[in-house]
Protein backbone atom coordinates (compact mmCIF):
# COMPACT_ATOMS: atom_id res chain seq x y z
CA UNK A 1 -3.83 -18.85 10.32
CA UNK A 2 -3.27 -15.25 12.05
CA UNK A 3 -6.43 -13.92 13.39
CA UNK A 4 -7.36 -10.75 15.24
CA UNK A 5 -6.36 -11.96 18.67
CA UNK A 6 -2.99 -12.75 17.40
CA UNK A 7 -2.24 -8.91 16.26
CA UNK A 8 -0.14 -6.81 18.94
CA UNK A 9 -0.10 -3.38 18.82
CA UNK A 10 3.07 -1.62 18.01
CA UNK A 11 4.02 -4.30 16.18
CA UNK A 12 5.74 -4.03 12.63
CA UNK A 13 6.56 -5.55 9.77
CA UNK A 14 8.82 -5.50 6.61
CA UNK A 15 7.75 -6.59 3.66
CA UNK A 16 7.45 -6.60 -0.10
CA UNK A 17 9.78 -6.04 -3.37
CA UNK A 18 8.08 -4.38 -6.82
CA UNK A 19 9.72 -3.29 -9.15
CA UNK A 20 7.97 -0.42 -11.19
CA UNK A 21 7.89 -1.17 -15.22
CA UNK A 22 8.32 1.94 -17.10
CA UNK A 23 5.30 0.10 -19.48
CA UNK A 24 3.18 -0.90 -16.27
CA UNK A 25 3.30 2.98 -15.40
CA UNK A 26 2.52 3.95 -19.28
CA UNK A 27 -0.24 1.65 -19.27
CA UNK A 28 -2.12 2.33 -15.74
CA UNK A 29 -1.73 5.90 -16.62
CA UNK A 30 -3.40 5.52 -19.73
CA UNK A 31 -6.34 3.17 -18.92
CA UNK A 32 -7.14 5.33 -15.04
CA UNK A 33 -4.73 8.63 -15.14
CA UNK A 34 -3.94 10.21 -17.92
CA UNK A 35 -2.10 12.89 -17.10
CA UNK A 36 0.40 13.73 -19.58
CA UNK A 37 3.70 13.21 -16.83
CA UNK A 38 2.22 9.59 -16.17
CA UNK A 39 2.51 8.92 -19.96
CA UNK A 40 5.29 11.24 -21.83
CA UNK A 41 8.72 12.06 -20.84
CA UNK A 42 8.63 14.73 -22.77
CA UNK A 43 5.43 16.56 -20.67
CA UNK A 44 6.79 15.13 -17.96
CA UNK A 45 10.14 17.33 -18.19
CA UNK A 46 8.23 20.08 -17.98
CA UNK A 47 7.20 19.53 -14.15
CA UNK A 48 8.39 19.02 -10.67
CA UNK A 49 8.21 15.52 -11.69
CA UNK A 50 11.71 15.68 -14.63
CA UNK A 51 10.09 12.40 -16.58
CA UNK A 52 7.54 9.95 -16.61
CA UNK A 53 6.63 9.22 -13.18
CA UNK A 54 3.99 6.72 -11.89
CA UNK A 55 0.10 7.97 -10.95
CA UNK A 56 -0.24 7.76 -7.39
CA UNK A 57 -3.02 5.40 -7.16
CA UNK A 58 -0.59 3.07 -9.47
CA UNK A 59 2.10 3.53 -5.85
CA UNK A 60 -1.44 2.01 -4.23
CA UNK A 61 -2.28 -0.87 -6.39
CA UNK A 62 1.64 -1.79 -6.65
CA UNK A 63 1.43 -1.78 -2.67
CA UNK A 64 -1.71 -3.52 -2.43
CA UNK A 65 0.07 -6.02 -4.45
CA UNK A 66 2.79 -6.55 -2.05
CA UNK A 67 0.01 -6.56 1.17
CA UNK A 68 -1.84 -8.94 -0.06
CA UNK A 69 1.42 -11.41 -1.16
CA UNK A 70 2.13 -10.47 2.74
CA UNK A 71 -1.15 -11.63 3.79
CA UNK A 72 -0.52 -14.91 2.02
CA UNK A 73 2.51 -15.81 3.73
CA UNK A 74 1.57 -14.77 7.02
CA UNK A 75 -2.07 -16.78 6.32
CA UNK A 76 -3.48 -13.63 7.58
CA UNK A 77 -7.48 -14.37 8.10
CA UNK A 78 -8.36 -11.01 5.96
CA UNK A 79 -12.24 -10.08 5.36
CA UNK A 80 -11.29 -6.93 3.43
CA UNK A 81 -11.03 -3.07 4.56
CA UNK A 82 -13.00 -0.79 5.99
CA UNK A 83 -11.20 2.30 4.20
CA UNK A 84 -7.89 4.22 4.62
CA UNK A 85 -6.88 7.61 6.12
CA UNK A 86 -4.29 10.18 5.66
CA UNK A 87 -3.65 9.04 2.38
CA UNK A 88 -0.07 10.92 1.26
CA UNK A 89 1.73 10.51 -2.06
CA UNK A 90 5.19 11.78 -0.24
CA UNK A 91 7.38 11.66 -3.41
CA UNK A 92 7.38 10.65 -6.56
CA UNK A 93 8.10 7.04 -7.60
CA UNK A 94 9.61 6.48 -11.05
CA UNK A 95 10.09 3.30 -13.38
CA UNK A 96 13.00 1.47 -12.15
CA UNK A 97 12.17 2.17 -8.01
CA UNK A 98 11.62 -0.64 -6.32
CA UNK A 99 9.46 -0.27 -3.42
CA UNK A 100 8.89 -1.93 -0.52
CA UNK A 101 6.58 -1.83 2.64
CA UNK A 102 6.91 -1.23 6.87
CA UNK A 103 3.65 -1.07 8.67
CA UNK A 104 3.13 -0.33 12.53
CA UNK A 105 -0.36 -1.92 14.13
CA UNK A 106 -1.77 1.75 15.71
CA UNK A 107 -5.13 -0.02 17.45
CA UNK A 108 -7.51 -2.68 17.42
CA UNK A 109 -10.96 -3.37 17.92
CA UNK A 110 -13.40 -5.95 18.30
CA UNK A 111 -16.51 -5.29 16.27
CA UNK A 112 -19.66 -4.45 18.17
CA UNK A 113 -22.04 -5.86 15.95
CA UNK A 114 -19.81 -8.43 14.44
CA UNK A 115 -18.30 -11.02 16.99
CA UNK A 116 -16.52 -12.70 14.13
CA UNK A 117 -14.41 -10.05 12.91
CA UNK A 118 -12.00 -7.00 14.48
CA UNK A 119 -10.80 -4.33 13.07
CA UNK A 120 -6.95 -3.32 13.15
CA UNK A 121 -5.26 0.06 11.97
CA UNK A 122 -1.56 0.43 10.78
CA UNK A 123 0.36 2.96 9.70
CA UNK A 124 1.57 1.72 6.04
CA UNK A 125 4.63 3.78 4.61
CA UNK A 126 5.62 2.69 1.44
CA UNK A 127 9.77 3.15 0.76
CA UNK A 128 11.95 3.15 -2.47
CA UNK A 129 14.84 1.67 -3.02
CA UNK A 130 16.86 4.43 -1.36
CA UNK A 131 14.95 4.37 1.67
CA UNK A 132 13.02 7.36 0.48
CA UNK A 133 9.90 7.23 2.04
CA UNK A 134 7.49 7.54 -1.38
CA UNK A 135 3.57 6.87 -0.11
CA UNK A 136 2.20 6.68 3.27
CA UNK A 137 -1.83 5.92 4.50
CA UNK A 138 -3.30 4.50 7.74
CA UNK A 139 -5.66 1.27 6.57
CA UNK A 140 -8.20 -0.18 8.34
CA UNK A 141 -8.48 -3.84 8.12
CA UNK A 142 -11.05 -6.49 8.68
CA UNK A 143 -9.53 -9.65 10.33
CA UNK A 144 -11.47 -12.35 11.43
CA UNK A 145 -11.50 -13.79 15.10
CA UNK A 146 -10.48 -16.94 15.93
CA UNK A 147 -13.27 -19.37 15.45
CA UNK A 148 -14.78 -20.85 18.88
């Protein structure tokens, strides 16, 4: 198990493969953002966007997918988020992208109130398969601390 005291920061990671489904993007779009260039190439066309692209918070839950896979492997001892910051959809991400992740740990601290947990911030930037930088954020995760 990797627990708070085992985090180092400026470390960083590489992780994660998803491919984006031009139906997964039709279907998020139409059950949380239906915007007509989520859902219609047509519309789409019509925009800086040149065809269906993906809703932004669709880029998050596709890279949520791949941290928490991440998390799995590593056996990271995750107790959730606190939030994120700086949130930035860079560019658009389109069906047929795959994406992928690279994180850098900012900081860490132990919790004041909380002696089983820490928090850790990383910079997340999301890349597609051209090494286009698509989706970046700073989260702010819960880890616990190694048991006594």
């Amino acid at each position: 198990m990797r627990y708070f005291e085992d985090i180092q920061i400026g470390e960083t990671h590489r992780f994660g493969q998803y491919a984006v489904n031009r139906d997964d993007v039709i279907a998020f779009a139409r059950a949380y953002d239906p915007q007509p260039f989520h859902l219609d190439d047509e519309a789409a066309a019509g925009t800086h966007f040149g065809r269906v692209a993906a809703s932004g918070w669709h880029s998050c839950a596709m890279t949520m997918a791949m941290i928490v896979e991440q998390f799995e492997q590593d056996r990271q001892a995750s107790l959730g988020a606190a939030g994120i910051d700086e949130l930035r959809w860079l560019k658009p991400v389109y069906p047929g992208d795959t994406l992928r992740c690279e994180t850098e740990v900012l900081d860490k601290r132990p919790s004041a109130s909380r002696p089983e947990m820490g928090s850790v911030r990383t910079q997340m930037t999301v890349f597609n398969q051209d090494d286009v930088p698509v989706l970046s954020f700073i989260s702010i995760s819960l880890l616990r601390t190694r048991p006594v």
